[in-house]
PDB file of N, CA and C in Angstrom:
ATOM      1  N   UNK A   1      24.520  12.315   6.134  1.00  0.00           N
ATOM      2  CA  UNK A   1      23.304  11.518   6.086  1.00  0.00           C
ATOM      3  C   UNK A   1      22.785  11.479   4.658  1.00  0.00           C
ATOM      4  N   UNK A   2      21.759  10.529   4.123  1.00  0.00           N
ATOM      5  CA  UNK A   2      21.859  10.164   3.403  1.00  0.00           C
ATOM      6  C   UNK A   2      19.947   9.462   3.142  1.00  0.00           C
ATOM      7  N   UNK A   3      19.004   9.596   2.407  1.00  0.00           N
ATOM      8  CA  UNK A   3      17.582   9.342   2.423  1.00  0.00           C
ATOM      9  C   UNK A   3      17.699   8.272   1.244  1.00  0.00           C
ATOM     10  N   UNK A   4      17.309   7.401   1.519  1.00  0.00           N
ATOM     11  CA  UNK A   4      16.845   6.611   0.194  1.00  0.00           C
ATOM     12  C   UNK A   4      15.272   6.394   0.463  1.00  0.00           C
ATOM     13  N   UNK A   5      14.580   6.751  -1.069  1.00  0.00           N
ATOM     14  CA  UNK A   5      13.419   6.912  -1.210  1.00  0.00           C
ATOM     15  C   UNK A   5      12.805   5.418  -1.954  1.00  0.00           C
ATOM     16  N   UNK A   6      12.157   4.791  -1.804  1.00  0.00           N
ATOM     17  CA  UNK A   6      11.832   3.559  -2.579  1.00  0.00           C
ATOM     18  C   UNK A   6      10.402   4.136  -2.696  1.00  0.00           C
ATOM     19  N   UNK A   7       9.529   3.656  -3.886  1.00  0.00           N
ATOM     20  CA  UNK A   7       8.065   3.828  -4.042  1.00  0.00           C
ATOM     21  C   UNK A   7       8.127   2.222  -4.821  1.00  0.00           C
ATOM     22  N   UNK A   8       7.159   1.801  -4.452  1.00  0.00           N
ATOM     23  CA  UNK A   8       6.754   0.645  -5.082  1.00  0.00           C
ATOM     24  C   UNK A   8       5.371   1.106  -5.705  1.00  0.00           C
ATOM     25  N   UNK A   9       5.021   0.400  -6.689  1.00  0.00           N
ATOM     26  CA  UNK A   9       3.973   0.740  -7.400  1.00  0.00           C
ATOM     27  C   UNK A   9       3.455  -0.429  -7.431  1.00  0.00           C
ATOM     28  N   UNK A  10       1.691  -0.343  -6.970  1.00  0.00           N
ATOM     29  CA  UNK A  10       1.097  -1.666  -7.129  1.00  0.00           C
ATOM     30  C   UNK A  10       0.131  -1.809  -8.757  1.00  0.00           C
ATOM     31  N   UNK A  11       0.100  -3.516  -8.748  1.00  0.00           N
ATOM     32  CA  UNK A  11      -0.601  -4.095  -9.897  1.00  0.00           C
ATOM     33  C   UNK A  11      -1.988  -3.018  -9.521  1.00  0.00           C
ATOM     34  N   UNK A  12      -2.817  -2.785 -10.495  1.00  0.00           N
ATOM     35  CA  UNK A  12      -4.375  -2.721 -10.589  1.00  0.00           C
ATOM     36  C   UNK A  12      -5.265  -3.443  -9.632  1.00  0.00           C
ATOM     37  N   UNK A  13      -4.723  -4.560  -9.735  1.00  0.00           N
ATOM     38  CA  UNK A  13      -5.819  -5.739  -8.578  1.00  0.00           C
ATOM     39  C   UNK A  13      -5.382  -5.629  -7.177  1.00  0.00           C
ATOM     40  N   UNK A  14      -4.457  -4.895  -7.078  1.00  0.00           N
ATOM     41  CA  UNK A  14      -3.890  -4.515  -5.054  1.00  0.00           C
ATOM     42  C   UNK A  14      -3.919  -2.977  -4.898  1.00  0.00           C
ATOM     43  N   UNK A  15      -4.548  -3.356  -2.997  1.00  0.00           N
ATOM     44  CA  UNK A  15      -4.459  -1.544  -2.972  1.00  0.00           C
ATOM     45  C   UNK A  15      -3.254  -1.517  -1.839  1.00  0.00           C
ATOM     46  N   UNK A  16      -3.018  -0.397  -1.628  1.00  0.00           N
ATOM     47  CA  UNK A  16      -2.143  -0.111  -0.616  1.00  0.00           C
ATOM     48  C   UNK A  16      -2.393  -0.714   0.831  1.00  0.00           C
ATOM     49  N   UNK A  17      -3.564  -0.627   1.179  1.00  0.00           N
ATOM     50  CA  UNK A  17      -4.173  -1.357   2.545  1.00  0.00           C
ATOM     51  C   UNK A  17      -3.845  -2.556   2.296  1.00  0.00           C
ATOM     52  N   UNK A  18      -4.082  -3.116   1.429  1.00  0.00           N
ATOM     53  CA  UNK A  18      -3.831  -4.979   1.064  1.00  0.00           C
ATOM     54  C   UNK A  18      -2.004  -5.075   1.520  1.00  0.00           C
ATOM     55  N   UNK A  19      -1.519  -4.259   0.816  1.00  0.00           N
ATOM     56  CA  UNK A  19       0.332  -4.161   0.888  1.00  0.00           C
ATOM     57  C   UNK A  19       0.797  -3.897   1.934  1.00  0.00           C
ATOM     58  N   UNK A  20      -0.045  -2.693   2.685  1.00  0.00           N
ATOM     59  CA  UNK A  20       0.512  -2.750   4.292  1.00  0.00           C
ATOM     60  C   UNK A  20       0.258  -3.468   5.431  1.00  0.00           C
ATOM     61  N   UNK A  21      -1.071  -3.736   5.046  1.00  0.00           N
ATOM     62  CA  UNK A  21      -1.297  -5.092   6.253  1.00  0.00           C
ATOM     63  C   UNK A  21      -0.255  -6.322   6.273  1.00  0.00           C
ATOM     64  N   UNK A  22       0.553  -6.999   5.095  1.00  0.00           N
ATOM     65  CA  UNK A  22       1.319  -7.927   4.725  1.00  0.00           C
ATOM     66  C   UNK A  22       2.632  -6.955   5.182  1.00  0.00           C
ATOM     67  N   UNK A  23       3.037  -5.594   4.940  1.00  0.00           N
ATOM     68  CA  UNK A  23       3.667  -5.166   5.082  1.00  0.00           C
ATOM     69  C   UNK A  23       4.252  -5.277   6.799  1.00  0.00           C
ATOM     70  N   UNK A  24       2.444  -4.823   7.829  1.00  0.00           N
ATOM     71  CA  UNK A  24       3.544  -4.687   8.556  1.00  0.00           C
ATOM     72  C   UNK A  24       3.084  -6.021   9.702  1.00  0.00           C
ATOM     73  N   UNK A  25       2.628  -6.891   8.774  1.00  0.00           N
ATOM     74  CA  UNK A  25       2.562  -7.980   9.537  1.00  0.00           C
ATOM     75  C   UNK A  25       3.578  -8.960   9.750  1.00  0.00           C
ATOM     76  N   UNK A  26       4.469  -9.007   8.347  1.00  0.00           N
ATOM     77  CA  UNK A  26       5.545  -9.499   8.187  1.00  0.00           C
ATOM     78  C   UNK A  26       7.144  -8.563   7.749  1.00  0.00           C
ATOM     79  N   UNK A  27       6.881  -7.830   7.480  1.00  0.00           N
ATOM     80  CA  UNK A  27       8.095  -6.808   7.312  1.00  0.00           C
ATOM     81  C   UNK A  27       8.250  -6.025   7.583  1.00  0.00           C
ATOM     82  N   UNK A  28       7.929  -4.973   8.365  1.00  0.00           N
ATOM     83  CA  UNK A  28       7.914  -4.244   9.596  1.00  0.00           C
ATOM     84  C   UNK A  28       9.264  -4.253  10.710  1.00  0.00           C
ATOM     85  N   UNK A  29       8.884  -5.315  11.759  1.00  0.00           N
ATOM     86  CA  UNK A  29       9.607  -5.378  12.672  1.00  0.00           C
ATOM     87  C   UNK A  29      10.964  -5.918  11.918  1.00  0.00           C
ATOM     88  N   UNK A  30      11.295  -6.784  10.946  1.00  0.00           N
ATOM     89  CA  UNK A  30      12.463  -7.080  10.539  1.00  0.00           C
ATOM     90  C   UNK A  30      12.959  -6.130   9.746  1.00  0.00           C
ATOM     91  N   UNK A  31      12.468  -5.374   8.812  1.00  0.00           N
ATOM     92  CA  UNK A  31      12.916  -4.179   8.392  1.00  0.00           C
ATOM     93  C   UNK A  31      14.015  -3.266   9.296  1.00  0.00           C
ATOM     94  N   UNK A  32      12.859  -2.710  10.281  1.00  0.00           N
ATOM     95  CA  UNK A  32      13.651  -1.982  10.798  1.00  0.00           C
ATOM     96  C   UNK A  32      14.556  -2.176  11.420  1.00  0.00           C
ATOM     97  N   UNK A  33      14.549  -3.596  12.269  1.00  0.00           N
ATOM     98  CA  UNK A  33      15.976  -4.135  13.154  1.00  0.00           C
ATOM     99  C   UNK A  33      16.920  -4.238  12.101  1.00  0.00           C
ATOM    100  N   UNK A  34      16.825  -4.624  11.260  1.00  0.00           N
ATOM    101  CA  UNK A  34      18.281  -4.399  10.006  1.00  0.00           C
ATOM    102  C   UNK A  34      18.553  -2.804   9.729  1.00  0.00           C
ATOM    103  N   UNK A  35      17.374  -2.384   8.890  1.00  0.00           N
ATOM    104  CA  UNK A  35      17.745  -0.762   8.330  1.00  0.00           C
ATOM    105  C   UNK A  35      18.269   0.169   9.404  1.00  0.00           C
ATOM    106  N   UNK A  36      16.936   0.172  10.405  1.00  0.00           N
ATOM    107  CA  UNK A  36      17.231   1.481  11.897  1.00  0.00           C
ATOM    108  C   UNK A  36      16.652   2.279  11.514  1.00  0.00           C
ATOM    109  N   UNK A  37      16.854   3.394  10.271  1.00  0.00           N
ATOM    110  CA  UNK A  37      15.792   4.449  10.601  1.00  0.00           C
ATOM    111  C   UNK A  37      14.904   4.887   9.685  1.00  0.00           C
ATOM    112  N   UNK A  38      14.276   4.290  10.070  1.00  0.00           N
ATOM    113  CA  UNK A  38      12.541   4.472   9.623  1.00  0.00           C
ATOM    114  C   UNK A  38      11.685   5.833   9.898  1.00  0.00           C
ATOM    115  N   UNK A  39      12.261   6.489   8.364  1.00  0.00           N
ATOM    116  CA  UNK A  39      12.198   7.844   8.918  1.00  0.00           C
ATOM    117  C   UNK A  39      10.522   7.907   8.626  1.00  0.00           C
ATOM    118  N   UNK A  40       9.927   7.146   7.315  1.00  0.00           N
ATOM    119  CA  UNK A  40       8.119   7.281   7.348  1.00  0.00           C
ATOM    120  C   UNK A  40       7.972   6.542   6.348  1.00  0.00           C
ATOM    121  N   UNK A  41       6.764   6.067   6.228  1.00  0.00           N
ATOM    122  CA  UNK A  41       6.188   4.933   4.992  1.00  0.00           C
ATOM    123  C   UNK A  41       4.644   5.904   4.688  1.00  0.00           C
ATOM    124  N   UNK A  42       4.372   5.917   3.118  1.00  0.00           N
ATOM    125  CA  UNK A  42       3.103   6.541   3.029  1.00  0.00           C
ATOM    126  C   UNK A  42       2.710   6.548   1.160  1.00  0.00           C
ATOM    127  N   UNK A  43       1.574   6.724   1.364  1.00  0.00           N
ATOM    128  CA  UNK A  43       0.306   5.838   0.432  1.00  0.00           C
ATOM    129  C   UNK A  43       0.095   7.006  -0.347  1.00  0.00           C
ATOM    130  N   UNK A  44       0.257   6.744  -1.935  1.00  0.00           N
ATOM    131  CA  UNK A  44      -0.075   8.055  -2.833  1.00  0.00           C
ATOM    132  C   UNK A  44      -1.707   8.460  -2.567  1.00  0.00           C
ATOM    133  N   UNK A  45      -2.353   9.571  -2.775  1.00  0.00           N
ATOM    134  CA  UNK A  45      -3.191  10.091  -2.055  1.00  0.00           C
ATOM    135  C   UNK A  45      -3.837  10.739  -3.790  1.00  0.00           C
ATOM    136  N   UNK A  46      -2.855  11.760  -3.954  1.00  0.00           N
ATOM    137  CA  UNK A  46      -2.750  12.523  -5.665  1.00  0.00           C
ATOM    138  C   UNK A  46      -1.851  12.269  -6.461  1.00  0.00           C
ATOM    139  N   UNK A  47      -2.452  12.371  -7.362  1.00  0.00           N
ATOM    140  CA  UNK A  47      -1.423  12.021  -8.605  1.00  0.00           C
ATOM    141  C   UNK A  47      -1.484  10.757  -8.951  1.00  0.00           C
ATOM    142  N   UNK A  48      -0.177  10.523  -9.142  1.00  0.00           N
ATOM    143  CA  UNK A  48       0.212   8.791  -9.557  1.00  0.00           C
ATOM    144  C   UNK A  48      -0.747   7.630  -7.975  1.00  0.00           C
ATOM    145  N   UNK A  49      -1.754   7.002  -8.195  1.00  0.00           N
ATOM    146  CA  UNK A  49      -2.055   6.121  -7.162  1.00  0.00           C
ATOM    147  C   UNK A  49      -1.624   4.809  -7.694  1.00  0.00           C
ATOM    148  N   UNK A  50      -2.041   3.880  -5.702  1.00  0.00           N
ATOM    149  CA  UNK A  50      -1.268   2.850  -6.093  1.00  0.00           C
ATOM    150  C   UNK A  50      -0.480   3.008  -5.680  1.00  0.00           C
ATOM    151  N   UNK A  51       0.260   3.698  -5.233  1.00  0.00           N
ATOM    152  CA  UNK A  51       1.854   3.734  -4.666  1.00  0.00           C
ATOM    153  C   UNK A  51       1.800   4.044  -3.077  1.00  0.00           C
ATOM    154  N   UNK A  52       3.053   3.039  -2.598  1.00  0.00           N
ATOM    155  CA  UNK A  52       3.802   3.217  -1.587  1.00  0.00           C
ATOM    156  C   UNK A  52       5.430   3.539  -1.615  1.00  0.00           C
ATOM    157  N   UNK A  53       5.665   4.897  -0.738  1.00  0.00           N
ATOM    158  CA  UNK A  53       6.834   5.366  -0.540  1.00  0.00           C
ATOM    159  C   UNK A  53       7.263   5.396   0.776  1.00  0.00           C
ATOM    160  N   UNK A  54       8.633   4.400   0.558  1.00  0.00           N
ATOM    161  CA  UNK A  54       9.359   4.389   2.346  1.00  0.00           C
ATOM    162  C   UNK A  54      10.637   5.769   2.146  1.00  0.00           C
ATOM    163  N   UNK A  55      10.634   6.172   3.037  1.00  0.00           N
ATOM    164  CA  UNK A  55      11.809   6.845   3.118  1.00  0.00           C
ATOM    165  C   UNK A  55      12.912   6.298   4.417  1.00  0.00           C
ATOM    166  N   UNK A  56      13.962   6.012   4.512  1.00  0.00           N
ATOM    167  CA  UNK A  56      14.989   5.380   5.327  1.00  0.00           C
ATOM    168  C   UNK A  56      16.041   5.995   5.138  1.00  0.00           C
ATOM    169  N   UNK A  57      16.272   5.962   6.389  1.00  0.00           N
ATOM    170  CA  UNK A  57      17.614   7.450   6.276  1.00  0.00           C
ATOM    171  C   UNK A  57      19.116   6.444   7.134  1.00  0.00           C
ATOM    172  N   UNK A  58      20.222   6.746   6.377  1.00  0.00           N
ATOM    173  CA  UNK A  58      21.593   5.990   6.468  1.00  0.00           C
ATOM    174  C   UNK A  58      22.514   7.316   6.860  1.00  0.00           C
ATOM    175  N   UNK A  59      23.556   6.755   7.207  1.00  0.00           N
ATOM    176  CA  UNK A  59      24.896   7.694   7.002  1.00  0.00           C
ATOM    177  C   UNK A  59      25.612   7.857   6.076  1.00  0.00           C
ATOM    178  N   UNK A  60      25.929   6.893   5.125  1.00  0.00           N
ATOM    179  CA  UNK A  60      26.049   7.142   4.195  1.00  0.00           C
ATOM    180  C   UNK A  60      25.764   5.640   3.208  1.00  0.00           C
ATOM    181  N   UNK A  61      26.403   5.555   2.029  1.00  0.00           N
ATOM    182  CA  UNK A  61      25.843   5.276   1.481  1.00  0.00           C
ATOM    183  C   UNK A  61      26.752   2.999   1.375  1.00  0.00           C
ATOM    184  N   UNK A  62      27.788   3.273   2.140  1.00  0.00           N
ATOM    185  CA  UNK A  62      28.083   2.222   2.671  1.00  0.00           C
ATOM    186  C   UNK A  62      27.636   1.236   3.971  1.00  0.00           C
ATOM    187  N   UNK A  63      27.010   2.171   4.830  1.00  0.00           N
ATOM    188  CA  UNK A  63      26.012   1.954   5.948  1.00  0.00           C
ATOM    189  C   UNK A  63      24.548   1.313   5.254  1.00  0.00           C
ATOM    190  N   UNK A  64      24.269   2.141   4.217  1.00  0.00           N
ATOM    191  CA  UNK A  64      22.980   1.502   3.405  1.00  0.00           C
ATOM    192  C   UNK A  64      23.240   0.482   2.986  1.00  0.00           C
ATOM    193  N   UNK A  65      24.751  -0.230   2.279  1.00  0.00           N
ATOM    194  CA  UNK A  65      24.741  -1.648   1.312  1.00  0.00           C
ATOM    195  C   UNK A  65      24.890  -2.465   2.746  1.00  0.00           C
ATOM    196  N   UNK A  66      25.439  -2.275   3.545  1.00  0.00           N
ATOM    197  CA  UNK A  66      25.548  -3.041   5.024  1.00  0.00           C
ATOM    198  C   UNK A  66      24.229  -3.510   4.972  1.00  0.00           C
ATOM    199  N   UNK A  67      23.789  -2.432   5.856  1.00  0.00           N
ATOM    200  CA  UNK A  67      22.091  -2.863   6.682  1.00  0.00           C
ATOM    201  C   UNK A  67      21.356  -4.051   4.952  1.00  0.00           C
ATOM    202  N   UNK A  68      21.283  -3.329   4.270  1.00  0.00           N
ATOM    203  CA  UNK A  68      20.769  -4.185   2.918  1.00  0.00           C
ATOM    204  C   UNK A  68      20.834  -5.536   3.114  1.00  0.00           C
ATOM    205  N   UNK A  69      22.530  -5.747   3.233  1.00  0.00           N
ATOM    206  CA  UNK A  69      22.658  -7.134   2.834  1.00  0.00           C
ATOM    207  C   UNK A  69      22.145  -7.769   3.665  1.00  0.00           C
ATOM    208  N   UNK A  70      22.686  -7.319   4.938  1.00  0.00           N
ATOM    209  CA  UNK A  70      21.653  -7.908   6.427  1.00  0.00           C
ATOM    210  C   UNK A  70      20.609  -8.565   5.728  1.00  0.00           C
ATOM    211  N   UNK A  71      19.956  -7.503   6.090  1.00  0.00           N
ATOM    212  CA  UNK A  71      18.351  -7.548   5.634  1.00  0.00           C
ATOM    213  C   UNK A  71      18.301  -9.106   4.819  1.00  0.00           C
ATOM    214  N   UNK A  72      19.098  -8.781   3.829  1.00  0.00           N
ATOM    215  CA  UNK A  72      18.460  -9.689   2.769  1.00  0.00           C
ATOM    216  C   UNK A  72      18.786 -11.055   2.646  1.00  0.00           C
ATOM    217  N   UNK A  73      19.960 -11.188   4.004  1.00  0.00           N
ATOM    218  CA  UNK A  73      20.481 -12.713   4.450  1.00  0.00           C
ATOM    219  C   UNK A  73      18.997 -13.310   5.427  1.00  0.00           C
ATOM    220  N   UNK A  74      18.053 -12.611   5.605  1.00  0.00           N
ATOM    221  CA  UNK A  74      17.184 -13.286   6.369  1.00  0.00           C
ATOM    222  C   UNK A  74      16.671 -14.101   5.971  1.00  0.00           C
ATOM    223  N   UNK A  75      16.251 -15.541   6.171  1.00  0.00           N
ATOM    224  CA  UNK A  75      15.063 -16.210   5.717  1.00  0.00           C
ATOM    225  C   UNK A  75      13.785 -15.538   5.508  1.00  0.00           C
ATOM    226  N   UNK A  76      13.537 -14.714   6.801  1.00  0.00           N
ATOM    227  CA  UNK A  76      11.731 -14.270   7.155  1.00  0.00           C
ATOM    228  C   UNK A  76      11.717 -13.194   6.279  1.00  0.00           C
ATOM    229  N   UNK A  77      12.468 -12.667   5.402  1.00  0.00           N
ATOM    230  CA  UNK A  77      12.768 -11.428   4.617  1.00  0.00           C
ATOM    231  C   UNK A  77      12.241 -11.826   2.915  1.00  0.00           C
ATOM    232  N   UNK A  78      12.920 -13.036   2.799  1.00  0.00           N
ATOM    233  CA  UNK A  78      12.546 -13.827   1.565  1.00  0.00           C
ATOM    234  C   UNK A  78      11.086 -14.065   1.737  1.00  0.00           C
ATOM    235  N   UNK A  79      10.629 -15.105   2.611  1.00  0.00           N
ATOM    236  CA  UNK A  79       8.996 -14.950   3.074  1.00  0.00           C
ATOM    237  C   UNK A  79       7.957 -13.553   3.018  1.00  0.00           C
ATOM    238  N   UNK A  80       8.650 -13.192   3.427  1.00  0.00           N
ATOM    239  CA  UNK A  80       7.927 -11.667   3.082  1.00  0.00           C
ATOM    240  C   UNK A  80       8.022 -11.452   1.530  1.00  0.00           C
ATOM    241  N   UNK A  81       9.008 -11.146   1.045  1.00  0.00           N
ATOM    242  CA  UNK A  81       9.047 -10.596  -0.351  1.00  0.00           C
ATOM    243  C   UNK A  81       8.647 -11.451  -1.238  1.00  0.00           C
ATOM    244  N   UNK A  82       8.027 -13.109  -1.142  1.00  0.00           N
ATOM    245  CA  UNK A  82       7.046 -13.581  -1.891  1.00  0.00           C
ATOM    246  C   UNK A  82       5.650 -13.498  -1.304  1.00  0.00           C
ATOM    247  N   UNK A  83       5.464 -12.842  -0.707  1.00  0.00           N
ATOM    248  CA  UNK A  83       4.185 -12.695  -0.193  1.00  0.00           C
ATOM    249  C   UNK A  83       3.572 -11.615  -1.256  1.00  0.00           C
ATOM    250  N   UNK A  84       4.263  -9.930  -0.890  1.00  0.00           N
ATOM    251  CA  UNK A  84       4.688  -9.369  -1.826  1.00  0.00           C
ATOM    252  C   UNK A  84       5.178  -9.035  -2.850  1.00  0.00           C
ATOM    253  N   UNK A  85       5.659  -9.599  -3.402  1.00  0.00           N
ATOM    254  CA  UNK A  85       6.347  -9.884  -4.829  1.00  0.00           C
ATOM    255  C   UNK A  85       4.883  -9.592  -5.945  1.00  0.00           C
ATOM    256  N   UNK A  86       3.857 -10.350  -5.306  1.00  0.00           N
ATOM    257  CA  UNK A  86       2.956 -10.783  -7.352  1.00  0.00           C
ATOM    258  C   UNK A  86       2.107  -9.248  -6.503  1.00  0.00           C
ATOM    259  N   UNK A  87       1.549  -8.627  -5.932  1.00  0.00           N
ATOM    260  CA  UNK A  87       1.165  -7.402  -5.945  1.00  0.00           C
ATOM    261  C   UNK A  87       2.126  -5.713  -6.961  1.00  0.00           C
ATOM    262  N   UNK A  88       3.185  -6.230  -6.933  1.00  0.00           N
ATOM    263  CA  UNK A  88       3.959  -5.145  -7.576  1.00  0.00           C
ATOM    264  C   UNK A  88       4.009  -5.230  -9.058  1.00  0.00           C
ATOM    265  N   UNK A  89       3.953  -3.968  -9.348  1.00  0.00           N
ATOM    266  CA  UNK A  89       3.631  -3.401 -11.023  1.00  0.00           C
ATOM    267  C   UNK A  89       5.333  -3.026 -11.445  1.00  0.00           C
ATOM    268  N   UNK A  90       5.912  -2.360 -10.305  1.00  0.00           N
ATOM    269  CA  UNK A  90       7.217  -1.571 -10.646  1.00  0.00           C
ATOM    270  C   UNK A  90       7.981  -1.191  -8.842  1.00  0.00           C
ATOM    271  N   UNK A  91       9.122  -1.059  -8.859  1.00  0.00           N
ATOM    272  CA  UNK A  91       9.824  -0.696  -8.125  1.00  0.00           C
ATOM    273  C   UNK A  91      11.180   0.293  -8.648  1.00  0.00           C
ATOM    274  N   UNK A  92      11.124   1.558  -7.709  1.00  0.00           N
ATOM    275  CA  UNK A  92      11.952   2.614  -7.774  1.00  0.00           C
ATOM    276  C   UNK A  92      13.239   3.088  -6.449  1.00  0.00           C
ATOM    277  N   UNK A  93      14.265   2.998  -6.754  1.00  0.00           N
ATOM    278  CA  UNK A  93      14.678   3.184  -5.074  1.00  0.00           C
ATOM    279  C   UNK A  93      15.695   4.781  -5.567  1.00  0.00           C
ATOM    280  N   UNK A  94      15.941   5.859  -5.055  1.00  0.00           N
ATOM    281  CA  UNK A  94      16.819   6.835  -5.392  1.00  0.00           C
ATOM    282  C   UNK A  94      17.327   7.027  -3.819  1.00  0.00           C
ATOM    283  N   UNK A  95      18.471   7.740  -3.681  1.00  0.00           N
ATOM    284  CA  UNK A  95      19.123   8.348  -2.695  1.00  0.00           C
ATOM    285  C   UNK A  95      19.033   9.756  -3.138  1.00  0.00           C
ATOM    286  N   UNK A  96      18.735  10.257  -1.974  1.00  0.00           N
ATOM    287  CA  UNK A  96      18.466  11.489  -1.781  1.00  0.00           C
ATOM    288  C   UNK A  96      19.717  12.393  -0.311  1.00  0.00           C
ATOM    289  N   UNK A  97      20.385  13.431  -1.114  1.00  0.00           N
ATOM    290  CA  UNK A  97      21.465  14.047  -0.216  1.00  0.00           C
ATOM    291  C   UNK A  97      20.622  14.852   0.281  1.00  0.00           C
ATOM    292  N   UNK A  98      20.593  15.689   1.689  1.00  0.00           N
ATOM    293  CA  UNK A  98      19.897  16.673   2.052  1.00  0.00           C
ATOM    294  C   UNK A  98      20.529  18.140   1.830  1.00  0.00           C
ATOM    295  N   UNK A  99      20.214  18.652   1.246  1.00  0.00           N
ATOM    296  CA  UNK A  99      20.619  20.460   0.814  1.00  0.00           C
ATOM    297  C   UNK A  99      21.062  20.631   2.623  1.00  0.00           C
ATOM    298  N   UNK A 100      21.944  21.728   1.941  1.00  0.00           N
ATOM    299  CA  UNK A 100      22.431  22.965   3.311  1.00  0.00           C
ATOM    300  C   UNK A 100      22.045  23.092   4.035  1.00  0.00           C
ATOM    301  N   UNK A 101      20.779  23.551   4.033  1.00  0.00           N
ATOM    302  CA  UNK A 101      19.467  24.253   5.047  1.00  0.00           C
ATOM    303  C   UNK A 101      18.650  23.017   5.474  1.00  0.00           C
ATOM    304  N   UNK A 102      18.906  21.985   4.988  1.00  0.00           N
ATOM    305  CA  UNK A 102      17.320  21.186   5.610  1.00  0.00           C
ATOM    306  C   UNK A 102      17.730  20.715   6.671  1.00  0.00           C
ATOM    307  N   UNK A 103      17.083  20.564   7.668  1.00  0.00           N
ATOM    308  CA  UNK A 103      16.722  20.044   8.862  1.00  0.00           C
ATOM    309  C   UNK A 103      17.139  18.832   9.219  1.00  0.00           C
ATOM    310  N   UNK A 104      17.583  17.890   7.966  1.00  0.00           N
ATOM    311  CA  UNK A 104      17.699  16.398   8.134  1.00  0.00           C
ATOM    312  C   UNK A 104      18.893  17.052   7.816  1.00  0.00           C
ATOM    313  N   UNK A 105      20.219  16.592   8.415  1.00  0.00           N
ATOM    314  CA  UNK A 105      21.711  16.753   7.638  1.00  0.00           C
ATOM    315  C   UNK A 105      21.938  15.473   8.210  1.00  0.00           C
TER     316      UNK A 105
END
């Protein structure tokens, strides 16, 4: 298994409430029928604000470019991501392996 972490970072003029309402009004339910596992989505609190981090968990890391492309053959996917698009400052995506011991393998 396999975590990819995305944080999007919003402009100054958007808050996170503004991003998730669009979020899961329109990208939500199509998200996940492509990705599958929606392991949590959540709103910087300390530190760096402004930010939203999804975490989505794959098998590996060919299962992730799959579901992706899916995803990104959608029409309603494109609609979404100009909805979203002029709110974003920056976007980050890493994969994350789970150590020995953790709970997620």
């Amino acid at each position: 298994m396999i975590v990819e972490q995305r944080t999007y970072t919003l402009k100054p003029d958007h808050t996170p409430a503004q991003f998730i309402a669009v979020y899961e009004q329109l990208g939500l339910t199509l998200q996940v029928a492509h990705l599958g596992n929606l392991i949590g989505y959540f709103m910087s609190d300390i530190g760096v604000l402004n930010q939203i981090v999804f975490l989505w968990g794959y098998s590996d890391l060919n299962d992730r470019a799959g579901r992706r492309a899916s995803l990104a053959a959608e029409p309603e996917w494109e609609a979404y991501l100009n909805k979203v698009r002029p709110m974003l400052a920056a976007m980050e995506s890493r994969v994350l392996v789970p150590a020995s011991s953790s709970p997620l393998r």
